[in-house]
Structures are given as C-alpha cells and as structure tokens.
Protein backbone atom coordinates (compact mmCIF):
# COMPACT_ATOMS: atom_id res chain seq x y z
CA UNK A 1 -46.75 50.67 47.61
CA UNK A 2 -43.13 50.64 46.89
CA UNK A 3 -43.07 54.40 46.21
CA UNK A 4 -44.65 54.82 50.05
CA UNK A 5 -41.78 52.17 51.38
CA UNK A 6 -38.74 54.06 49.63
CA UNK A 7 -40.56 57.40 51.24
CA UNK A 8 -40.65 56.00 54.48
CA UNK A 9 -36.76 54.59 54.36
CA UNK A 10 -35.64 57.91 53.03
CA UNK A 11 -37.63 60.07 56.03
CA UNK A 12 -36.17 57.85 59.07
CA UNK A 13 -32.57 57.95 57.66
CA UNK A 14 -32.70 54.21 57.25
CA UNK A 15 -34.08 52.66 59.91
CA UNK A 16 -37.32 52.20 58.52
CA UNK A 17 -36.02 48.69 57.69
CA UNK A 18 -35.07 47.91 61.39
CA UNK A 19 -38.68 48.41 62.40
CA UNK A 20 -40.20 45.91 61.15
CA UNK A 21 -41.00 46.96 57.44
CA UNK A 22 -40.26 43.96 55.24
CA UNK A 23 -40.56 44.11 51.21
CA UNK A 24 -41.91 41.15 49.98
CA UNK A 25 -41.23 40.41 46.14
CA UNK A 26 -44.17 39.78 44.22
CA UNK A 27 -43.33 36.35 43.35
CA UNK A 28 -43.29 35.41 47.72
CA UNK A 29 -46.65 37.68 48.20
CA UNK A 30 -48.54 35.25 45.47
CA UNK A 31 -47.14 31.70 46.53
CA UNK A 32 -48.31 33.00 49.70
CA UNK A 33 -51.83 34.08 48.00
CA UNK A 34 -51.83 30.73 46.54
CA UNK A 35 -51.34 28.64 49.32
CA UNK A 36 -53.90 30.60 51.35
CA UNK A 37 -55.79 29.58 48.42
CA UNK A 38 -55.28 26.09 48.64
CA UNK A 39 -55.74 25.77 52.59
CA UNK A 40 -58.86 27.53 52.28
CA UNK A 41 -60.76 25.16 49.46
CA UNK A 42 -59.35 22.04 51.38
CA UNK A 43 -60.89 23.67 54.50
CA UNK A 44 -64.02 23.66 52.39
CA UNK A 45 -64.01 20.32 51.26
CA UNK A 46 -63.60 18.73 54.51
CA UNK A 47 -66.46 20.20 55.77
CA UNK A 48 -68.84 19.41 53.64
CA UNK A 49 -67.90 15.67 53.79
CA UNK A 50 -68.22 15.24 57.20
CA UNK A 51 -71.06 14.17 58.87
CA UNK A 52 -72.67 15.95 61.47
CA UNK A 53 -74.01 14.66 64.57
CA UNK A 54 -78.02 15.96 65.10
CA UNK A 55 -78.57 18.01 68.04
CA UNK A 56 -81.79 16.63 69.58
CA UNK A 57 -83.87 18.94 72.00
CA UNK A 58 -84.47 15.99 74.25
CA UNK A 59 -82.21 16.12 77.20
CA UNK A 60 -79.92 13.27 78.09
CA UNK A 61 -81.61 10.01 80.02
CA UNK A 62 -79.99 9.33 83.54
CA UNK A 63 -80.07 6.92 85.86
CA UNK A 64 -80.68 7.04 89.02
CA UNK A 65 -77.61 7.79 90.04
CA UNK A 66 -77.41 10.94 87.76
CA UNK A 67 -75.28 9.86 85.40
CA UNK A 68 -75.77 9.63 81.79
CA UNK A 69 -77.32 6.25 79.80
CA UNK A 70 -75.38 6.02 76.75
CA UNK A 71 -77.78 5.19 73.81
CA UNK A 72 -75.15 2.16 72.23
C-alpha cells in the first residue's frame, strides 16, 4: 500500500496529496479498528437486552368513531 501511494505522488508531480489521498499511520488505522470494534459489540449487547414488543396479527380495536382503543 505505501509502495502504490509513493507511485501515485511521484506520477502527479505532487499533487496526489491535494486530492484527497491521506496516509494514515498504522497506529491511527488500528485505534480506529478498535473502536469500530468496541461500537460494534456494544451495538450487540444492547440488542439482545432489550425487549421486544410482539407483533400480533390481530388488527387494532376501534371505536366507533375510528379511532384506536388503547389496551392499558
């Protein structure tokens, strides 16, 4: 990867780095890894704790107004 980046800055004459090519380090690109990491499990986890209301197939009661009984 860095041997295609130096290519590409030598071909353009240098302006490679005006559009829009940015080198990373190694160290940024795996704190970045690892916080993906992170968001991603806690994404996860809060999922599976909630809990979900049922769907039911009956449709909603109304009265006779049309609107909507709530079931308290």
């Amino acid at each position: 990867m860095g041997f295609m980046r130096k290519a590409l800055f030598l071909g353009t004459g240098g302006l490679s780095g005006m559009a829009g090519v940015r080198a990373n380090s190694k160290k940024e690109r795996t704190a970045k890894a690892a916080e993906k990491q992170v968001r991603l499990q806690q994404q996860a986890l809060r999922g599976t704790t909630r809990p979900r209301k049922r769907r039911s197939d009956a449709p909603p009661r109304l009265d006779s107004r049309g609107r909507i009984i709530s079931e308290d």
